[in-house]
Protein backbone atom coordinates (compact mmCIF):
# COMPACT_ATOMS: atom_id res chain seq x y z
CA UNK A 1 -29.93 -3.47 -4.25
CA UNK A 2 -27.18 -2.62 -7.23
CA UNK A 3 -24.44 -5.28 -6.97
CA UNK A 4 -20.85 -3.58 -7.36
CA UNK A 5 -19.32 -5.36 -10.31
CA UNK A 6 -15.40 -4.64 -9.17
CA UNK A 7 -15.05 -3.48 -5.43
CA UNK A 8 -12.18 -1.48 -4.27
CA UNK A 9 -9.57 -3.25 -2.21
CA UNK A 10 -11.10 -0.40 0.61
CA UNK A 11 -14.35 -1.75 0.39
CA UNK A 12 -13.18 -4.90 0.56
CA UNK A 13 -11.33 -4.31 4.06
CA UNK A 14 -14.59 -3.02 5.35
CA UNK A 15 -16.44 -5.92 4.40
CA UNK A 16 -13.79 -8.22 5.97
CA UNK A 17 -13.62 -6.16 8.87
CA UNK A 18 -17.55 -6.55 9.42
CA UNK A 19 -17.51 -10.02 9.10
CA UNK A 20 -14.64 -10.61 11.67
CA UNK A 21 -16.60 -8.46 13.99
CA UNK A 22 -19.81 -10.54 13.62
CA UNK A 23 -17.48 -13.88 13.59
CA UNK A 24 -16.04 -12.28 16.68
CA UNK A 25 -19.87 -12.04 18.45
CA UNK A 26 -20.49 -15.60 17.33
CA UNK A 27 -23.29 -15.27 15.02
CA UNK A 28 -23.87 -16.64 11.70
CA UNK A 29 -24.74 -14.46 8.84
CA UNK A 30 -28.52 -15.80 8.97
CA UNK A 31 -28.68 -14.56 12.80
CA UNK A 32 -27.11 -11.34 12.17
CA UNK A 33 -29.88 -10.51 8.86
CA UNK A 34 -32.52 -11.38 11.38
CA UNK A 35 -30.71 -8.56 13.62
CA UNK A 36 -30.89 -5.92 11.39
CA UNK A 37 -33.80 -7.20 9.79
CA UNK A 38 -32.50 -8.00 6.27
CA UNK A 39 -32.42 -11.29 4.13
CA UNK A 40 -29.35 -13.43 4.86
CA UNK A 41 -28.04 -12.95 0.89
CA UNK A 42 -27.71 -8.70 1.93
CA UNK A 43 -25.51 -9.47 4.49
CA UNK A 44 -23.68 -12.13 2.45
CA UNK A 45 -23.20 -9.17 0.05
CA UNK A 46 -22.02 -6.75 2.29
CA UNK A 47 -19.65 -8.61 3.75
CA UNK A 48 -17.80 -9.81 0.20
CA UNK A 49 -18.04 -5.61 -1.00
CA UNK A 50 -20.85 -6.66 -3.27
CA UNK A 51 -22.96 -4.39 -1.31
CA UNK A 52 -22.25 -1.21 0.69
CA UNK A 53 -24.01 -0.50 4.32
CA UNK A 54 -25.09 2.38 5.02
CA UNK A 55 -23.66 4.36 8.71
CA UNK A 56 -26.91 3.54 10.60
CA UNK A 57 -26.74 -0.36 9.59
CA UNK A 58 -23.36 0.13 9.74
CA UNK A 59 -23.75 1.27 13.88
CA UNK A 60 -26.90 -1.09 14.38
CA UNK A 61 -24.59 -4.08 12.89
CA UNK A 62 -21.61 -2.78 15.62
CA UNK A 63 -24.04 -2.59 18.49
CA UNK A 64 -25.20 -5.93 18.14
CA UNK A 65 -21.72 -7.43 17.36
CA UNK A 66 -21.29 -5.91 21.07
CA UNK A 67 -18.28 -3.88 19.69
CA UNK A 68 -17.43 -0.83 22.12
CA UNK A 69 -14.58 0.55 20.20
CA UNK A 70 -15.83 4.05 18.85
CA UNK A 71 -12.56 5.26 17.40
CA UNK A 72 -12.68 2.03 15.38
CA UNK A 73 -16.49 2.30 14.57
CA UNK A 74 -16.21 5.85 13.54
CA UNK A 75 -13.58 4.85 10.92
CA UNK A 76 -15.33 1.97 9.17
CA UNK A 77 -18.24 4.39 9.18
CA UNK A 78 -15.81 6.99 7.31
CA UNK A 79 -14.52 4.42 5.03
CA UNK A 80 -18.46 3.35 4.37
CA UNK A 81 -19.81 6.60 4.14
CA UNK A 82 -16.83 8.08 1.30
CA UNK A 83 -17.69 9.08 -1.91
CA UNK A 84 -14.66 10.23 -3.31
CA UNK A 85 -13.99 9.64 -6.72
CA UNK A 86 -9.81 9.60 -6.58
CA UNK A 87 -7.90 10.74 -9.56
CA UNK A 88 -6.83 6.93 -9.76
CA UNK A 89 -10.48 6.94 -11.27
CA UNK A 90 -9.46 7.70 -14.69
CA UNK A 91 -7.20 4.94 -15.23
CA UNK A 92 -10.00 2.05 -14.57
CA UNK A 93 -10.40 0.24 -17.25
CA UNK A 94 -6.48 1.06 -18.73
CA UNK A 95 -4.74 -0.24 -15.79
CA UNK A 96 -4.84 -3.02 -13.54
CA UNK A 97 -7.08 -3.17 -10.63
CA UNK A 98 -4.40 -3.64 -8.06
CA UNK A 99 -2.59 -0.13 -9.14
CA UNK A 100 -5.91 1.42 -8.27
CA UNK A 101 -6.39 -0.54 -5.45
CA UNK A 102 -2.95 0.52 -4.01
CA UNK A 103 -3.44 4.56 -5.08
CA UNK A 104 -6.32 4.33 -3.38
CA UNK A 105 -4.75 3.01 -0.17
CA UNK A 106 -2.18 5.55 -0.33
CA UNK A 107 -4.41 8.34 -0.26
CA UNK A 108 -6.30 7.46 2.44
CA UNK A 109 -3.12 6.37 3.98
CA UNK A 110 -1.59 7.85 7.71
CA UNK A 111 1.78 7.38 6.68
CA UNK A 112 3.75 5.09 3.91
CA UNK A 113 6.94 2.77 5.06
CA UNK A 114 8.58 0.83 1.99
CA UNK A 115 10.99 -2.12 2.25
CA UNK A 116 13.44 -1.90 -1.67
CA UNK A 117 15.32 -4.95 -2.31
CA UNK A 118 16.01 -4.65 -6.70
CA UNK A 119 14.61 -1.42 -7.54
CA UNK A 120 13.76 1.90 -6.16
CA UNK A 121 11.04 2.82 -5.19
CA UNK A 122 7.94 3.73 -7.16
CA UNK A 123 6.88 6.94 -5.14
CA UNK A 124 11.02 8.37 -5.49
CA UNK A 125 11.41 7.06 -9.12
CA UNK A 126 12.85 9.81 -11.96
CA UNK A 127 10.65 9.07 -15.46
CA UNK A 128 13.48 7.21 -16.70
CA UNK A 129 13.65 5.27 -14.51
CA UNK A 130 10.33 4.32 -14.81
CA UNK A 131 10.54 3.86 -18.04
CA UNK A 132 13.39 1.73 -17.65
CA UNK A 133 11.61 0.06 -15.94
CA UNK A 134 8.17 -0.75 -17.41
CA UNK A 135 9.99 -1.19 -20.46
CA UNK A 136 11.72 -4.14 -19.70
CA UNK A 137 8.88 -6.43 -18.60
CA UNK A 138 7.80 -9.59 -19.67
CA UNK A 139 5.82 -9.96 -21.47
CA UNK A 140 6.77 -6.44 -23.55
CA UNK A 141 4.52 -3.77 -22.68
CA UNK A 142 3.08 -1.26 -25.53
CA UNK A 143 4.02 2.13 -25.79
CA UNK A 144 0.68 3.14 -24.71
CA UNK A 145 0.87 0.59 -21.87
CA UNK A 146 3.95 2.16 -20.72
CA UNK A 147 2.97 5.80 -20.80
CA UNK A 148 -0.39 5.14 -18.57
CA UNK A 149 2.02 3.25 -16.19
CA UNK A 150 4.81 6.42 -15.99
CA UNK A 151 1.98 8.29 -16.07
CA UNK A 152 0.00 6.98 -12.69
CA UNK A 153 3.40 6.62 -10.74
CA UNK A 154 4.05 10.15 -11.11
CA UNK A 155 0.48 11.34 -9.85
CA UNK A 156 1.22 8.51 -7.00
CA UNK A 157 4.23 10.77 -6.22
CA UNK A 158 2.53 13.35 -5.13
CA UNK A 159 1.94 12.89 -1.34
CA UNK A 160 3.00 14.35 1.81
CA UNK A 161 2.51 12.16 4.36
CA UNK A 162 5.10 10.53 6.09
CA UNK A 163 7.19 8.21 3.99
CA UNK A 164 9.98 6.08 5.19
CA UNK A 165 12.21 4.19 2.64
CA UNK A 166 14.52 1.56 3.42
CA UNK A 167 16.56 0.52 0.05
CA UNK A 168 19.09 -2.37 -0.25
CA UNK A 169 22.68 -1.65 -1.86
CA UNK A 170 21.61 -3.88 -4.48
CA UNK A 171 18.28 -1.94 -5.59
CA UNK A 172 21.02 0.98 -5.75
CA UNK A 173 23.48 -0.67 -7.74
CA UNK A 174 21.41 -2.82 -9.97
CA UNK A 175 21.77 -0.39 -13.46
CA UNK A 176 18.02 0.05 -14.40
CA UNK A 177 18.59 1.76 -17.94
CA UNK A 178 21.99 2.97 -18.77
CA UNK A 179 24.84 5.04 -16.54
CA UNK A 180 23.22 8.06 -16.65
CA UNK A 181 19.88 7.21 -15.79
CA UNK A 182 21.29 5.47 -12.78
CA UNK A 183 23.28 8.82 -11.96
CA UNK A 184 19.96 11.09 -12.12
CA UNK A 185 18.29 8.43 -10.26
CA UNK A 186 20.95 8.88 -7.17
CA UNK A 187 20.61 12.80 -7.21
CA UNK A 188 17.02 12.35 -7.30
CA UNK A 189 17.05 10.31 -4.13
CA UNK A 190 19.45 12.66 -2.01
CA UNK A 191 17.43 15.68 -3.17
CA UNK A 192 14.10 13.47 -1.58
CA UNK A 193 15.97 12.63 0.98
CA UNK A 194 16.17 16.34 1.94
CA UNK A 195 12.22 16.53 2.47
CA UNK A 196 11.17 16.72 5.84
CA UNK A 197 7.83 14.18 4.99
CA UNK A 198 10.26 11.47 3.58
CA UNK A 199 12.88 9.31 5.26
CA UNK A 200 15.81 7.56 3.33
CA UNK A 201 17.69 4.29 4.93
CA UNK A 202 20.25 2.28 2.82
CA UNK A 203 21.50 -1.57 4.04
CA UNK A 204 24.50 -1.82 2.15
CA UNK A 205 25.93 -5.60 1.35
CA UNK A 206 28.36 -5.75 3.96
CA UNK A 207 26.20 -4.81 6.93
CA UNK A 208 24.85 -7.60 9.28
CA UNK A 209 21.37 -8.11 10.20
CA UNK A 210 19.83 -7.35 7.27
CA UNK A 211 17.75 -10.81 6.50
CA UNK A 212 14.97 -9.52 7.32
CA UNK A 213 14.97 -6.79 3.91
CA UNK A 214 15.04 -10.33 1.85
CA UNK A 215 11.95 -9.24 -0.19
CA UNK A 216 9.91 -6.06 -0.94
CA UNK A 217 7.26 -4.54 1.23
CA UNK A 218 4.98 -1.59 1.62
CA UNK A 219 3.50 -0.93 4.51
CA UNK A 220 0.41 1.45 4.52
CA UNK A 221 -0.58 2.75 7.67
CA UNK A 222 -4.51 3.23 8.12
CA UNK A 223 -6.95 5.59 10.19
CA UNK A 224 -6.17 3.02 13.04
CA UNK A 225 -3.52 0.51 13.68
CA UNK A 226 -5.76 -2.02 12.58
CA UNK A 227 -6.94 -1.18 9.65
CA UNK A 228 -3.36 -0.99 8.53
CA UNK A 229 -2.44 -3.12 5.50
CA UNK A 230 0.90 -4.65 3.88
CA UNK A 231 1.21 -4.37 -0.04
CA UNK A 232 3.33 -7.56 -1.12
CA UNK A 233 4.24 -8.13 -4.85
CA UNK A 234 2.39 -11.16 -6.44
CA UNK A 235 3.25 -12.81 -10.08
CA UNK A 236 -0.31 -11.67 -11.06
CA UNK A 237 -0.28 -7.94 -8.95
CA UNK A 238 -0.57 -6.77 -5.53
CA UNK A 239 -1.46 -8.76 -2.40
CA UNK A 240 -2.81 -6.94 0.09
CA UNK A 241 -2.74 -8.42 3.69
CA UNK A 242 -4.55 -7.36 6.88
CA UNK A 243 -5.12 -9.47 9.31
CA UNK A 244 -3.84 -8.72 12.55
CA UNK A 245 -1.19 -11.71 13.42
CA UNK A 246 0.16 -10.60 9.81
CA UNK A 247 0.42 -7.60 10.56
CA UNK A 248 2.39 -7.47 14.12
CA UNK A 249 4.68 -9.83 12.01
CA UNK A 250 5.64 -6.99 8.92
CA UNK A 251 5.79 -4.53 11.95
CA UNK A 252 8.57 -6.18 13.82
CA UNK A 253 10.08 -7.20 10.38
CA UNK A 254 10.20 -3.23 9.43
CA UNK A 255 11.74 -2.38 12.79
CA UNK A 256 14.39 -5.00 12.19
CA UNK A 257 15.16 -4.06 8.74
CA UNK A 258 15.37 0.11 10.36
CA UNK A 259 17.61 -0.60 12.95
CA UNK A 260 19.75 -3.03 10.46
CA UNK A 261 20.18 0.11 7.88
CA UNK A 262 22.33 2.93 7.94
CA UNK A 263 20.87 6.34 9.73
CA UNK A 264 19.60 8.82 7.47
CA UNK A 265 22.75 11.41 7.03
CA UNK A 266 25.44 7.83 6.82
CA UNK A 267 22.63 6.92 3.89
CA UNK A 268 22.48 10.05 2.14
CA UNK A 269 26.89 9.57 2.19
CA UNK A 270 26.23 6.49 0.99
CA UNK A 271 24.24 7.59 -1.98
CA UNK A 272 26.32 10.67 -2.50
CA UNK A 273 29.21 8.32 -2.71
CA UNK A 274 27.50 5.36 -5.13
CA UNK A 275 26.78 8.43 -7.45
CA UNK A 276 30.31 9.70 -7.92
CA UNK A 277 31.29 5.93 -9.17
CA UNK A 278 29.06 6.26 -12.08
């Protein structure tokens, strides 16, 4: 058996998701090999990604975990049976894993929910805002760094699935570049805004309830409520987070932060009216 040398952060879910599910039936990993007649270290690498299972191990392992959920089966069965090479393929080994990692989520994603506190959002970014952006880390990006980053945002922009954005005043009025790339990035949002697959919500400063917004989130939704994850910046990348208790938590938190936000046509004012100040 090959050993994968850098799993995906979906193979990685299905290998949790396994072992919760034979944690769950209350059998070690030594008991379930004996199951499905393996050695112990096969199972051991399945469930850490460094091995994948194939959809009749895969449905042995489920039967005698005693799991009875076939909607739920049937989906880790898709996500072991895929051999899609994404277009996110071409930047391994240029980019980080976790920008992968997160493409790859996206396009296997049901729908896309983002929580904005100091910039815009990557998926309704302009290029120069991007730029802006990427430009200004620490420590200084090359220009060859830059352009692969700009470059994988915009092919990240091109989805139509469901995507709700809920963007803080301050994310709006922070200037990211100079005036007029903060101008084009306003008009850029209201003309998104106007798509019937994405959603635009604005808390501005002086409206109450918004404590919940206090940092950044992305919430991907998956073949099945739970399989969803939430994307969370980290100093050193992306954290992804799945487990279930997590989860209800970044759910209520996203309903909070929607009802604490203007409605979509007050936001779209709102915009319309932060982009005639600049």
């Amino acid at each position: 058996m090959v050993k994968r040398r850098e799993p995906t952060a979906r193979q990685m879910r299905l290998a949790t998701e396994l072992r919760r599910l034979r944690e769950a039936a209350g059998l070690s990993s030594r008991q379930a090999a004996g199951l499905l007649g393996v050695s112990p270290t096969q199972i051991t690498h399945i469930e850490s990604a460094l091995a994948g299972v194939s959809e009749q191990r895969l449905r042995r392992l489920a039967s005698h975990y005693a799991c009875t959920d076939a909607e739920f089966i049937d989906a880790l069965v898709a996500m072991a049976t895929d051999r899609t090479r994404g277009w996110w393929e071409e930047y391994r080994g240029l980019l980080p894993t976790s920008f992968l990692d997160l493409s790859e989520l996206e396009h296997h994603a049901r729908f896309l929910r983002h929580v904005a506190i100091l910039y815009v959002p990557g998926l309704l970014q302009t290029e120069a805002y991007m730029r802006a952006v990427f430009s200004s880390r620490v420590p200084k990006l090359t220009n060859e760094e830059v352009e692969l980053r700009i470059q994988h945002r915009k092919a990240r922009q091109r989805f139509t699935i469901p995507y709700e954005a809920v963007i803080h005043e301050a994310a709006l009025r922070i200037r990211v570049g100079d005036r007029a790339t903060s101008r084009a990035q306003l008009t850029r949002l209201l003309e998104l805004s106007e798509a019937d697959h994405i959603t635009v919500r604005v808390i501005p400063f002086d409206l109450d309830g918004f404590a919940s917004a206090s940092s950044t989130m992305t919430y991907v939704g998956g073949p099945l409520p739970k399989l969803d994850t939430v994307v969370r910046d980290a100093p050193h990348g992306s954290a992804f987070i799945d487990s279930e208790a997590q989860l209800n938590i970044y759910r209520m938190r996203f309903r909070e932060v929607e009802n604490a936000s203007l409605d979509p046509e007050q936001s779209r004012d709102f915009i319309h009216k932060l982009a005639k100040e600049l």
